[in-house]
Protein backbone atom coordinates (compact mmCIF):
# COMPACT_ATOMS: atom_id res chain seq x y z
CA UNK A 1 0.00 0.00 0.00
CA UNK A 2 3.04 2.68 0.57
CA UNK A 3 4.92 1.68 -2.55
CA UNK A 4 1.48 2.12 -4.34
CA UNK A 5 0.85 5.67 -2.55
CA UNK A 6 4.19 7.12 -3.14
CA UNK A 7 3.25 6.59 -6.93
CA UNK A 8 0.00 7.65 -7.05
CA UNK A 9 0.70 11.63 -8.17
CA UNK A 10 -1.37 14.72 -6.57
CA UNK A 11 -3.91 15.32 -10.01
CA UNK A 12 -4.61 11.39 -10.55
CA UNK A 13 -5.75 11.56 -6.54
CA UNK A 14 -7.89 14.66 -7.25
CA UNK A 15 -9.64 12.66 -10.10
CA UNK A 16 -10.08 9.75 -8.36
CA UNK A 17 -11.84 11.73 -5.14
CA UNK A 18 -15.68 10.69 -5.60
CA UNK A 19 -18.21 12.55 -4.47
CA UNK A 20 -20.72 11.49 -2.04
CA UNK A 21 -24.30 12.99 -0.81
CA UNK A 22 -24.17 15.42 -3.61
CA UNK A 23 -20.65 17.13 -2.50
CA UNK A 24 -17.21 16.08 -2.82
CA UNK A 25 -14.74 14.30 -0.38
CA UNK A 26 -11.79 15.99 1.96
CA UNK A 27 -10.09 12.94 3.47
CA UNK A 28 -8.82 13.27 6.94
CA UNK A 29 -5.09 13.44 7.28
CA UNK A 30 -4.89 10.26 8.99
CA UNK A 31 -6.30 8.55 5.74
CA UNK A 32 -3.09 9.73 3.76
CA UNK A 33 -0.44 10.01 6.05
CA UNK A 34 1.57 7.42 4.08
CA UNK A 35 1.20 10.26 0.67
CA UNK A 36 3.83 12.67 2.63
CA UNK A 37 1.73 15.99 2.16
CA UNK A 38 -1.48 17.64 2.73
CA UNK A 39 -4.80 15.96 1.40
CA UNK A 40 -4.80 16.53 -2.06
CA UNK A 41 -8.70 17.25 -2.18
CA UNK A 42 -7.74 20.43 -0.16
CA UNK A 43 -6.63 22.91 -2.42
CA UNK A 44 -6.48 22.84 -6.18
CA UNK A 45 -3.54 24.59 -8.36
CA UNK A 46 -5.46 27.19 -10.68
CA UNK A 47 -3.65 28.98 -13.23
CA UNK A 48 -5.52 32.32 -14.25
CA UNK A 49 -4.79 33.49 -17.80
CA UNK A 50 -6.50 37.22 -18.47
CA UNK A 51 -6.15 38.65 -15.29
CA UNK A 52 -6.39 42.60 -15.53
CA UNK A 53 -10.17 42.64 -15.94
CA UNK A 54 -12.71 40.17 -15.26
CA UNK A 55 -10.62 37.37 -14.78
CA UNK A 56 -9.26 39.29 -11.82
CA UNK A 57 -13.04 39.00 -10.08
CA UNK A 58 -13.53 35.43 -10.67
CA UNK A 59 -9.62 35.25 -8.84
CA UNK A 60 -10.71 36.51 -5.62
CA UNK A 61 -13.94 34.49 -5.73
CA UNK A 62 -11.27 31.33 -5.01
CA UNK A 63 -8.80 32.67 -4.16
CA UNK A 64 -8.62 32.23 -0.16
CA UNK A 65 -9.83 28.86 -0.46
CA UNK A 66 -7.27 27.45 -3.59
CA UNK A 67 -3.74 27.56 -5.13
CA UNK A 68 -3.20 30.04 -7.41
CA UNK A 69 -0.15 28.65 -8.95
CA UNK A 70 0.23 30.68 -12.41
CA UNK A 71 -0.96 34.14 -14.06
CA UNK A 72 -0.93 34.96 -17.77
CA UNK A 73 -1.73 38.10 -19.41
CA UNK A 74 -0.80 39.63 -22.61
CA UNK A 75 -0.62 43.55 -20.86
CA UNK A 76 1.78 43.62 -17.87
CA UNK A 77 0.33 47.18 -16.78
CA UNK A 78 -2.90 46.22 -16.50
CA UNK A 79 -2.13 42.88 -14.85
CA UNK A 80 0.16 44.69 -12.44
CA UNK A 81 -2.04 44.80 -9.56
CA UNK A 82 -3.31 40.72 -9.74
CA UNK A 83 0.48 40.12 -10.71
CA UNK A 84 1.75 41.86 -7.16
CA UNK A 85 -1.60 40.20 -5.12
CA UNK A 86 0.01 37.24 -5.92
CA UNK A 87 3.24 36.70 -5.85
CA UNK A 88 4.18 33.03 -5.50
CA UNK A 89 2.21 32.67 -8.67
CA UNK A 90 4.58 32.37 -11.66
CA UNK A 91 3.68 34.99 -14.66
CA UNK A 92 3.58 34.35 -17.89
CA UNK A 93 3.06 36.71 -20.84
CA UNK A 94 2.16 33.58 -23.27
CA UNK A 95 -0.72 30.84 -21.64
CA UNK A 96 0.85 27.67 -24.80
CA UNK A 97 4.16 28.56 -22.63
CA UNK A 98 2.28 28.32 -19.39
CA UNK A 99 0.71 25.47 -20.17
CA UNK A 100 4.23 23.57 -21.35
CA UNK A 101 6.35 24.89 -18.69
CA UNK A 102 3.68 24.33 -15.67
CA UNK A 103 1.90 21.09 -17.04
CA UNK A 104 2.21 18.89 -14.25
CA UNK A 105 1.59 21.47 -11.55
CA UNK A 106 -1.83 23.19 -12.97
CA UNK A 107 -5.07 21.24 -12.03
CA UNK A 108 -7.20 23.86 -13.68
CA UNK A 109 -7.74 27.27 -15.41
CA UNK A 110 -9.58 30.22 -14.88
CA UNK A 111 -9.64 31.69 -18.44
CA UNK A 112 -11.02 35.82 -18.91
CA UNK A 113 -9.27 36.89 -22.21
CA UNK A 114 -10.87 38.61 -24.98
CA UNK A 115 -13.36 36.40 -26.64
CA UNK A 116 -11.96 35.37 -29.85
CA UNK A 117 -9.27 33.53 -27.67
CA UNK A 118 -11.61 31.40 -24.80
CA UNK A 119 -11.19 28.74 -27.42
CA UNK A 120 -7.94 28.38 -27.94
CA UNK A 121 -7.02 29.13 -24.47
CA UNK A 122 -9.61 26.41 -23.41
CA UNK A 123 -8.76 23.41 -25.51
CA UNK A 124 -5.05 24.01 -25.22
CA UNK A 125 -6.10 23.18 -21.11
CA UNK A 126 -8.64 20.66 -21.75
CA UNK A 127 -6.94 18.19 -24.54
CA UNK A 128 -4.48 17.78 -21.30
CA UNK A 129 -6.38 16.98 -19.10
CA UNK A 130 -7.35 20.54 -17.22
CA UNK A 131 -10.86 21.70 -15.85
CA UNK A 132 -11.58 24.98 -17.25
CA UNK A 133 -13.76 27.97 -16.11
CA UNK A 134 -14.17 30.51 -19.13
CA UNK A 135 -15.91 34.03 -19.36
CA UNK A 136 -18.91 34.70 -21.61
CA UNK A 137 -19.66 34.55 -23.74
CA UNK A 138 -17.82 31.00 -24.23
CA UNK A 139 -16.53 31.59 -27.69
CA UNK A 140 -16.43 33.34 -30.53
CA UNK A 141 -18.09 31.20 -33.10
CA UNK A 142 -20.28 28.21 -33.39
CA UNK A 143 -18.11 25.92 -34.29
CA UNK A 144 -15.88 27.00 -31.13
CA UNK A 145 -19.29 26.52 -29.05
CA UNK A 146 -19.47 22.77 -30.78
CA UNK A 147 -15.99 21.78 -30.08
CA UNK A 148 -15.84 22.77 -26.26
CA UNK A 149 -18.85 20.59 -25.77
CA UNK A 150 -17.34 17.89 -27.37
CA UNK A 151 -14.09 17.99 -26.09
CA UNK A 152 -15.40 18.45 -22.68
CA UNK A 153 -17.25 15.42 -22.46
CA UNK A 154 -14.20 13.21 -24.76
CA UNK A 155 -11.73 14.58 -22.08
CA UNK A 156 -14.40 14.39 -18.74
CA UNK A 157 -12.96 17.59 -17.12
CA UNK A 158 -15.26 20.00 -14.90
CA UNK A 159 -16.24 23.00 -17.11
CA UNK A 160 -18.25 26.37 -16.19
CA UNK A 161 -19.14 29.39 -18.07
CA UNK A 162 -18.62 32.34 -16.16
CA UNK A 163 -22.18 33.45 -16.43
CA UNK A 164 -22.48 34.08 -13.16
CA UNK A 165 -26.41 34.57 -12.59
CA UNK A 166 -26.47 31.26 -13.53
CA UNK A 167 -25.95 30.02 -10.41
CA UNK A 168 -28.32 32.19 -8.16
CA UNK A 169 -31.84 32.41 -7.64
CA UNK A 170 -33.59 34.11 -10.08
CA UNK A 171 -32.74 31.25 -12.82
CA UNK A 172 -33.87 28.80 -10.60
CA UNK A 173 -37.48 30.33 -10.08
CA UNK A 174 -37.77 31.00 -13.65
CA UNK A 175 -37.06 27.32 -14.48
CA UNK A 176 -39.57 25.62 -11.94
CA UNK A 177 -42.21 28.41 -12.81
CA UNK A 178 -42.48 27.85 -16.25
CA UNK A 179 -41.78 24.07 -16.33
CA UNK A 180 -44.51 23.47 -14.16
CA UNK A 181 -47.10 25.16 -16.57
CA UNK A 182 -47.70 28.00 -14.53
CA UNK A 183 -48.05 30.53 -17.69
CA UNK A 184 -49.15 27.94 -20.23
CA UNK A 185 -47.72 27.91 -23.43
CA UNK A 186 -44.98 29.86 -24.78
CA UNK A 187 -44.67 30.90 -28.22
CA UNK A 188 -42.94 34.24 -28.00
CA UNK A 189 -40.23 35.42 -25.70
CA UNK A 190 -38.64 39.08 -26.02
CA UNK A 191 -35.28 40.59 -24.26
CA UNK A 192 -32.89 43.37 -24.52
CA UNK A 193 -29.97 45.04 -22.71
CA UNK A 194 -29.24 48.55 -22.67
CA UNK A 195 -25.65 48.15 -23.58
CA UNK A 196 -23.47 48.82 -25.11
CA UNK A 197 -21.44 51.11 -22.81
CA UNK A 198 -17.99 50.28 -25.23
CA UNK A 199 -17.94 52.59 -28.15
CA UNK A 200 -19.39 50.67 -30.98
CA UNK A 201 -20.74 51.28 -34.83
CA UNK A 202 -17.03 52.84 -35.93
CA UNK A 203 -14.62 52.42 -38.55
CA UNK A 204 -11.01 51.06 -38.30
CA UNK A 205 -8.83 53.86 -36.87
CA UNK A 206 -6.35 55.37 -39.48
CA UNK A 207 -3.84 56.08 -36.80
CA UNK A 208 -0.97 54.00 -35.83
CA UNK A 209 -0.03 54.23 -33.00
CA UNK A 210 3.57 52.96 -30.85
CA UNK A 211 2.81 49.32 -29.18
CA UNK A 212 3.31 49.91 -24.92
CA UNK A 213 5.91 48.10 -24.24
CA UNK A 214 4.21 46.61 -21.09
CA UNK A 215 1.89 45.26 -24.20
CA UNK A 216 2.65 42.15 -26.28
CA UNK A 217 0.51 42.81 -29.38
CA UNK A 218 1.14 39.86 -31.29
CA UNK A 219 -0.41 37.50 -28.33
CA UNK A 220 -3.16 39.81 -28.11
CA UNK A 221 -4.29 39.75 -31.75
CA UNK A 222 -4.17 36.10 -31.25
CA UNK A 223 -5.82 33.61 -33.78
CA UNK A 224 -7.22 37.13 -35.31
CA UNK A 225 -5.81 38.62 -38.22
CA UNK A 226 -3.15 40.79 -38.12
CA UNK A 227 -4.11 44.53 -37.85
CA UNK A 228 -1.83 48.05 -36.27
CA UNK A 229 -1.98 48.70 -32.72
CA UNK A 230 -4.50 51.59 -31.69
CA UNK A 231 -5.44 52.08 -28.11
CA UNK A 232 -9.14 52.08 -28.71
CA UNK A 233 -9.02 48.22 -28.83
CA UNK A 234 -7.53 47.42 -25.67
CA UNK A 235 -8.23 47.69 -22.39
CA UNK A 236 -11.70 46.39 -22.15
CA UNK A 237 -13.16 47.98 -25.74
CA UNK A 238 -12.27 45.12 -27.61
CA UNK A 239 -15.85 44.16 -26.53
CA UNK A 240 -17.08 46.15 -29.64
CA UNK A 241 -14.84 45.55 -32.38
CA UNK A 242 -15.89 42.10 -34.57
CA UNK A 243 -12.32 40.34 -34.54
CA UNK A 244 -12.01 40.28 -30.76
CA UNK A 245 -15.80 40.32 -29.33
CA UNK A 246 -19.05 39.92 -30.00
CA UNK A 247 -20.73 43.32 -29.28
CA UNK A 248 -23.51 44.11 -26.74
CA UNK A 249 -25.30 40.54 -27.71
CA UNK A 250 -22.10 38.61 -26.80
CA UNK A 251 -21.86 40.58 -23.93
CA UNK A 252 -24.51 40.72 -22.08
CA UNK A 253 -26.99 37.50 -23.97
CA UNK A 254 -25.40 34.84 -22.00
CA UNK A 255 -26.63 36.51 -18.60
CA UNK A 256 -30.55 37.46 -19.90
CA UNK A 257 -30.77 34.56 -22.02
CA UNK A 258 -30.07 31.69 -19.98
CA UNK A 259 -32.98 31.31 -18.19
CA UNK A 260 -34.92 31.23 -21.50
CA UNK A 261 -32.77 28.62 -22.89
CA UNK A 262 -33.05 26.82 -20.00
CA UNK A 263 -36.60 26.97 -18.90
CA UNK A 264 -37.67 26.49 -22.92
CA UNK A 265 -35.56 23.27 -23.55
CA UNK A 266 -33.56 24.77 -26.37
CA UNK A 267 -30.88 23.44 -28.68
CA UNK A 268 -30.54 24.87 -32.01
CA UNK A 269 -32.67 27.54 -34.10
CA UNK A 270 -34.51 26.73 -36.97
CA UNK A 271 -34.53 30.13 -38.81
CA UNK A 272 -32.46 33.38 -37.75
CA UNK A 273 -32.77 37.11 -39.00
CA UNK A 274 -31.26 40.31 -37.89
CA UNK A 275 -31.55 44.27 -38.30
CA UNK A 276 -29.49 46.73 -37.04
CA UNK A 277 -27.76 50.29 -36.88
CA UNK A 278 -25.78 50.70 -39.94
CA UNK A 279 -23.55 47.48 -39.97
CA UNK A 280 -19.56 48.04 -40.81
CA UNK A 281 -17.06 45.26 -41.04
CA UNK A 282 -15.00 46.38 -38.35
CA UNK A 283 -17.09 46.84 -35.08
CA UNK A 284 -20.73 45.68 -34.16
CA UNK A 285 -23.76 47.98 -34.89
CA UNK A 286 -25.00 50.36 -32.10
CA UNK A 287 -28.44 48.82 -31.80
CA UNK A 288 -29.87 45.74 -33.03
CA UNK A 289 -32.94 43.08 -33.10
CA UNK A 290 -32.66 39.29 -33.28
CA UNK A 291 -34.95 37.23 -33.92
CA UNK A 292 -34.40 33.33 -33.17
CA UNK A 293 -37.11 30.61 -34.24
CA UNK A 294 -36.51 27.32 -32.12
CA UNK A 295 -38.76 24.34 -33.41
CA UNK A 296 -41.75 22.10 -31.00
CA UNK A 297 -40.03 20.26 -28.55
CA UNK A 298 -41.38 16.86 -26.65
CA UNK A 299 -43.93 17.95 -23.95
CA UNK A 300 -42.57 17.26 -20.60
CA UNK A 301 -45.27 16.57 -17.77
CA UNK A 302 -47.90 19.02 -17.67
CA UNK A 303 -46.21 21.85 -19.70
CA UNK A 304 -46.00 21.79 -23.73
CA UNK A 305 -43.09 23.47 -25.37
CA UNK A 306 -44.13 24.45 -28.81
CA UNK A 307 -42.24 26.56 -31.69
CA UNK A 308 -41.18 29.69 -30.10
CA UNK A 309 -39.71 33.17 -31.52
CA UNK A 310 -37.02 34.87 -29.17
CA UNK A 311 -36.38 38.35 -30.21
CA UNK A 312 -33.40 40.29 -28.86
CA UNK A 313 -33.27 43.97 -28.96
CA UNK A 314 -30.07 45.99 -27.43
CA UNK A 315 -28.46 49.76 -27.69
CA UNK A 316 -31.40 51.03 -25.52
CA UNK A 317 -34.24 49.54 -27.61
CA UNK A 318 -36.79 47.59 -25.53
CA UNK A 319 -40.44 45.81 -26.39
CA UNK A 320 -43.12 46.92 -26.82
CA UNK A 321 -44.79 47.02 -22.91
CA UNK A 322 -47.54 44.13 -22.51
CA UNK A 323 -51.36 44.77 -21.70
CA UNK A 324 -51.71 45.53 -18.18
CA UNK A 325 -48.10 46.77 -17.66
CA UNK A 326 -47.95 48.90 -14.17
CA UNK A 327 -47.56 52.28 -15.12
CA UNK A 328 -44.42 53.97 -14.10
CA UNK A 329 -42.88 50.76 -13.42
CA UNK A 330 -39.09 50.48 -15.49
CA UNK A 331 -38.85 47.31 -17.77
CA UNK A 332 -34.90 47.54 -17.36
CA UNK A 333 -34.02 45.57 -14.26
CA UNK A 334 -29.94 45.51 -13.94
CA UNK A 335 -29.07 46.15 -17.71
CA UNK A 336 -31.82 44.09 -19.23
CA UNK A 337 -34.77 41.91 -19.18
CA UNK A 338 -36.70 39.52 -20.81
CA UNK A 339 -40.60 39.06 -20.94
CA UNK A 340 -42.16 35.43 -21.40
CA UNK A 341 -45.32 35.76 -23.04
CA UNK A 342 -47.81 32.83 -22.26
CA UNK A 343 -51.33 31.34 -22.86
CA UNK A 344 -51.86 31.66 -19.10
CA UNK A 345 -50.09 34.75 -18.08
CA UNK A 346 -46.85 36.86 -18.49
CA UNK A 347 -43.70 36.47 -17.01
CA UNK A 348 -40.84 39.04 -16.46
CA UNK A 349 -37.41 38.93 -15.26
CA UNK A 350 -34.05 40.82 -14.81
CA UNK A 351 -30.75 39.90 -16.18
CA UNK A 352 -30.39 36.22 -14.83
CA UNK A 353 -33.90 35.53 -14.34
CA UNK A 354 -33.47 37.83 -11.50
CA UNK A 355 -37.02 39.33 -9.37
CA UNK A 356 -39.26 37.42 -11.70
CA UNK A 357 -42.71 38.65 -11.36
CA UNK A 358 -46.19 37.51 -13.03
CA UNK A 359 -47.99 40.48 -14.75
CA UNK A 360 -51.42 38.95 -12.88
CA UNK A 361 -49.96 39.60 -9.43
CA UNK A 362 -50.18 35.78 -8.80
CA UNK A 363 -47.04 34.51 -7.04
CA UNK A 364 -46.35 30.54 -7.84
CA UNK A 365 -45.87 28.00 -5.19
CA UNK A 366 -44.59 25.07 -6.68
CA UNK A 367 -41.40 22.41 -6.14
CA UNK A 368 -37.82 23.19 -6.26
CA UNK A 369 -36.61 21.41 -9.03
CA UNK A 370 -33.41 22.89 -9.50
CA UNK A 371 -30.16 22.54 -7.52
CA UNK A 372 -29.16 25.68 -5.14
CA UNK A 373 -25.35 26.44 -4.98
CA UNK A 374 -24.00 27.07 -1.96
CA UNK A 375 -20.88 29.60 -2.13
CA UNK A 376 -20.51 30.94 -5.71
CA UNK A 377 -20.69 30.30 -9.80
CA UNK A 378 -16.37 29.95 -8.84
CA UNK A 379 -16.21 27.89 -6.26
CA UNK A 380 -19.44 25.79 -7.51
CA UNK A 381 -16.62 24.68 -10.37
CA UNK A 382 -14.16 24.23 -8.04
CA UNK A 383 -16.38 21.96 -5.93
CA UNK A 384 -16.90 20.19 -9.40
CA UNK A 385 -13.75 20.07 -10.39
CA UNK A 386 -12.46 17.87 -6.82
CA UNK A 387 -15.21 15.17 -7.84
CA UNK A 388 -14.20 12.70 -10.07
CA UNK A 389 -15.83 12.82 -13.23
CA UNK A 390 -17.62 9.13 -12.27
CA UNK A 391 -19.94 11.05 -9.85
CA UNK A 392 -19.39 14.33 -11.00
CA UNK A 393 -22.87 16.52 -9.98
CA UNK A 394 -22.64 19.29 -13.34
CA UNK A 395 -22.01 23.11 -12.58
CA UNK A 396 -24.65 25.20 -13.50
CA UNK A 397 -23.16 25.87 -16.35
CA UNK A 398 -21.49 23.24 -17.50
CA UNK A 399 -20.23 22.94 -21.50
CA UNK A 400 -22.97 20.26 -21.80
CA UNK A 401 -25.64 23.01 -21.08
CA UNK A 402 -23.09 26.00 -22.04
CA UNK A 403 -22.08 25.02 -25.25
CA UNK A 404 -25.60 24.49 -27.18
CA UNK A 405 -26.52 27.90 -25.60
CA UNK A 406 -23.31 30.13 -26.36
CA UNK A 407 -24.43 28.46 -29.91
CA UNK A 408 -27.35 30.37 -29.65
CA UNK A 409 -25.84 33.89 -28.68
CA UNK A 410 -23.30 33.80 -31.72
CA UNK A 411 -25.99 32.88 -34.15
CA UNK A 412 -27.40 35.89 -33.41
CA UNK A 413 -23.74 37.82 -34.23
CA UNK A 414 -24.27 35.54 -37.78
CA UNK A 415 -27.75 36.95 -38.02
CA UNK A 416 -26.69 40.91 -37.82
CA UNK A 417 -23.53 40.36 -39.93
CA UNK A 418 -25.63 38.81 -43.12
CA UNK A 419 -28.56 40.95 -42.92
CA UNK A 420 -27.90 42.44 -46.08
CA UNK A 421 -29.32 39.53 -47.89
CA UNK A 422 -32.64 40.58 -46.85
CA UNK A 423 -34.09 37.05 -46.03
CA UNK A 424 -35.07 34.80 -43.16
CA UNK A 425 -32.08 32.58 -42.98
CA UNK A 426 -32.92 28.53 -42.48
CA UNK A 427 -30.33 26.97 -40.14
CA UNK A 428 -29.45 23.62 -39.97
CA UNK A 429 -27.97 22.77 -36.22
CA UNK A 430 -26.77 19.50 -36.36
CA UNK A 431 -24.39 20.40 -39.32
CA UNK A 432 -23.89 23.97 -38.60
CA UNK A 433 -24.67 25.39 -41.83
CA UNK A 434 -27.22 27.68 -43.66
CA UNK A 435 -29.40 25.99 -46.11
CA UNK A 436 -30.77 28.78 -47.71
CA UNK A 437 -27.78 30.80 -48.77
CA UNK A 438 -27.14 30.18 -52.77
CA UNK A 439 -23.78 29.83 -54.59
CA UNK A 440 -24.55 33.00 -56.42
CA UNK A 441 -25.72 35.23 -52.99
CA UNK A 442 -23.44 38.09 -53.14
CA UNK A 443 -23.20 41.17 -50.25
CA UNK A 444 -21.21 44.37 -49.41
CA UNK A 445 -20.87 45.37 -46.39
CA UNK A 446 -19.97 49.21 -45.14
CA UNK A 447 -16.11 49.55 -44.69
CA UNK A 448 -16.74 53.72 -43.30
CA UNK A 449 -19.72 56.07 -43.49
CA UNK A 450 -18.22 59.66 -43.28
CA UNK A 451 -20.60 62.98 -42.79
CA UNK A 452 -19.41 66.44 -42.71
CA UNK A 453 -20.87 70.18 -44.05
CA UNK A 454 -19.32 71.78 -46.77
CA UNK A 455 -19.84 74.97 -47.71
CA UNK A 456 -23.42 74.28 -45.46
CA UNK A 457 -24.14 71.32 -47.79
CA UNK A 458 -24.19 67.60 -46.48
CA UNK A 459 -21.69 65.56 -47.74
CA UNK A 460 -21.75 62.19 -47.26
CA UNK A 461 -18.53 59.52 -47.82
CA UNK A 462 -19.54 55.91 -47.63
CA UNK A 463 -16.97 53.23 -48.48
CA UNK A 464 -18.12 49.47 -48.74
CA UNK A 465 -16.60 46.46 -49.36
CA UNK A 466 -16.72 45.15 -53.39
CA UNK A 467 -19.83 42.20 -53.30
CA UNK A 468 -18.63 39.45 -51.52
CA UNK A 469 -19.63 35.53 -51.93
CA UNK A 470 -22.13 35.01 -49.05
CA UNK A 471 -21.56 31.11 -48.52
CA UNK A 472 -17.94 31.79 -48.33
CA UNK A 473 -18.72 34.79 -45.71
CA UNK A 474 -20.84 32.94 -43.54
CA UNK A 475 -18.83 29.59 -43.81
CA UNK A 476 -15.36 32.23 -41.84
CA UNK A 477 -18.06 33.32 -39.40
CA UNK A 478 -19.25 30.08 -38.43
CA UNK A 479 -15.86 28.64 -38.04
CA UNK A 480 -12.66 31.11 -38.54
CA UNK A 481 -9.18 30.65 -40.23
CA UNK A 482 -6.61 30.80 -37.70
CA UNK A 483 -4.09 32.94 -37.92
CA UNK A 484 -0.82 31.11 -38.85
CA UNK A 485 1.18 29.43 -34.87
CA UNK A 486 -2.52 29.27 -33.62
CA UNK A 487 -4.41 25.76 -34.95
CA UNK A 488 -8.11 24.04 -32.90
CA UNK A 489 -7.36 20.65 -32.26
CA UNK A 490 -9.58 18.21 -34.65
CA UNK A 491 -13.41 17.65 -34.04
CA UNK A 492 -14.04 15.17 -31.95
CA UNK A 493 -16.33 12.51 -33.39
């Protein structure tokens, strides 16, 4: 039993931990004594890559409780004040180096970097073996979406997405109420955010401007194209421009939407069509409208889930407000909300399902369906992530859940961005491709859209793009081309 012990190494003991009564296992010290150091179920080794921002919040929610063993970020000034919080942890400017260097010692990572690199970030951890926590929205593009649900189940690692509403109480409600019939059938659900708050709507910069040198530029364009450094993209306004985010939808979607994913049973749209604010290649529009149309799904008990429209609005449009609406009373509840519109009655809700309210009056008494998390949406994963994967209870937002959803967020990007071909587009889920986009669809898109007065006259200067084959446009925004260094790992099957 000691010879076997002194081989057994500190993340195949983790993994082997089971969980029991719905929690996870700390073994007395007694239990190990022969292993030579603490319990391994005591502490797991995070390493934390995109640190200056959010990533810096979901830190401290673990923290106090877990190793943080490594820190990665691509802007040393901005990290500067996570970097010195910590400074046992070893810092890295590059998270492939991190990850090659600190293999052995890193259980699992936090990951908070600009969207278009959660993927690559995340599968670079999980194809060895790491749990991974990453920011919303998950990824960048559907195909991204598709491979971190498949890789997360192939490799069997804990996975959250760090939309944190998920795990309080407002989902939960949300979920029971309307899956136990208590506003009938749904057939149309409508949200919105007021954001953005990021500039959006603008043209590439002209300007040039000298790289920081506390900036490495190169790791921060990532898998993305190329392009000169400007300031306006980074800190924290990369959120608007298309290469790096996903605009106000990416944004804020994954915190108002999940409870109508969730509550509705949804997997993929059937048919997907956007309008916006004038629409440029470079950055998303200022305002927008979505609309997604999800198919029948199988009733379930006492509540029938027929074909549904969800229509997103942002940029400080809302719905229209519903018959009987109290007068005075603000529809905006945190940044957003979303109204379920039943055969029975109404239901409205903040950002994460949160004070949901019945436009009768009627408050619902019915079971609790749903888990409750005790601590956090953090340490929820970390709890996951010390229970082996055999009796593993899923984070309430795990990839299984996560992935289909985030799938649902970025079709609506795909929706804004081919709205100039004036149709309904048909979407096919299981192969994720458009059915209804011909060979010969051609669009331009609007590169700038100057205004000034001349001589007291309007002059207007609008550049777009020469026409553009649609199929080939919508096949890079479904799945990109990688820069050259950064390559997905395969498909699973």
């Amino acid at each position: 039993m000691m010879s076997d012990s002194k081989r057994m190494t500190r993340r195949s003991f983790i993994k082997g931990s089971g969980a029991i009564a719905g929690g996870f296992t700390i073994l007395p010290s007694s239990v190990i004594s022969g292993l030579g150091h603490k319990a391994p179920s005591d502490k797991l080794n995070i390493a934390v890559i995109g640190i200056g921002g959010k990533g810096n919040e979901n830190l401290s929610n673990v923290s106090a409780a877990e190793n943080i063993v490594a820190l990665c970020d691509v802007d040393w000034r901005y990290a500067k004040k996570v970097f010195d919080a910590h400074p046992k942890a070893k810092r890295y400017w590059d998270f492939r180096k991190m990850y090659d260097e600190m293999d052995k010692s890193i259980d699992a990572a936090i990951i908070a970097t600009p969207d278009h690199t959660h993927c690559i970030a995340a599968t670079t951890g999980m194809i060895r073996g790491k749990h991974v926590y990453v920011q919303k929205p998950l990824t960048h593009t559907v195909y991204e979406s598709r491979l971190l649900t498949k890789l997360a189940a192939k490799h069997k690692v804990a996975t959250q997405m760090g939309n944190e509403g998920a795990s309080e109480e407002g989902v939960n409600l949300v979920v029971e109420w309307i899956q136990n019939g208590e506003i009938g059938e749904i057939k149309k659900v409508e949200a919105f955010t007021d954001r953005p708050i990021w500039p959006q709507g603008l043209s590439r910069p002209a300007k040039t401007e000298k790289i920081p040198d506390s900036l490495n530029w190169d790791l921060f364009i990532g898998p993305a194209a190329m392009r000169p450094y400007n300031s306006i993209y980074t800190p924290w306004n990369w959120r608007g421009w298309w290469d790096f985010g996903t605009g106000a939808l990416g944004d804020m979607a994954c915190h108002i939407l999940h409870p109508v994913f969730k509550s509705l049973k949804l997997r993929y749209p059937i048919k997907v069509q956007g309008s916006s604010t004038l629409i440029l290649t470079e950055s998303a529009p200022n305002a927008e409208i979505v609309k997604l149309t999800y198919p029948a799904r199988e009733s379930v008990g006492k509540m029938n889930y027929p074909e549904v429209e969800v229509i997103w609005y942002d940029g400080g449009l809302q719905p229209a407000k519903p018959e009987g609406w109290p007068p005075g009373k603000d529809m905006n509840n945190g940044g957003g909300g979303v109204i379920f519109h039943g055969s029975k009655d109404t239901l409205i809700c903040g950002i994460a399902g949160d004070t949901p309210w019945l436009l009768s009056g009627r408050t619902p008494v019915v079971p609790k369906t749903e888990r409750r998390v005790e601590g956090n949406h953090e340490t929820d994963w970390v709890r996951a992530c010390k229970e082996s994967a055999e009796n593993r209870i899923a984070t309430k937002s795990d990839f299984s859940e996560a992935g289909p959803f985030n799938e649902m967020v970025v079709m609506g990007v795909l929706a804004v961005r081919l709205q100039a071909l004036n149709k309904e587009l048909e979407w096919d889920g299981e192969n994720m491709r458009f059915t209804n986009i011909s060979e010969s669809d051609k669009l331009k898109i609007c590169i700038s859209d100057d205004f000034a007065i001349v001589n007291g006259e309007p002059r207007f200067d609008s550049r777009w793009t020469d026409p553009v084959n649609a199929q080939s446009f919508a096949k890079e925004m479904i799945k990109h081309t990688y820069r050259n260094g950064w390559r997905l790992p395969e498909m699973p099957v």
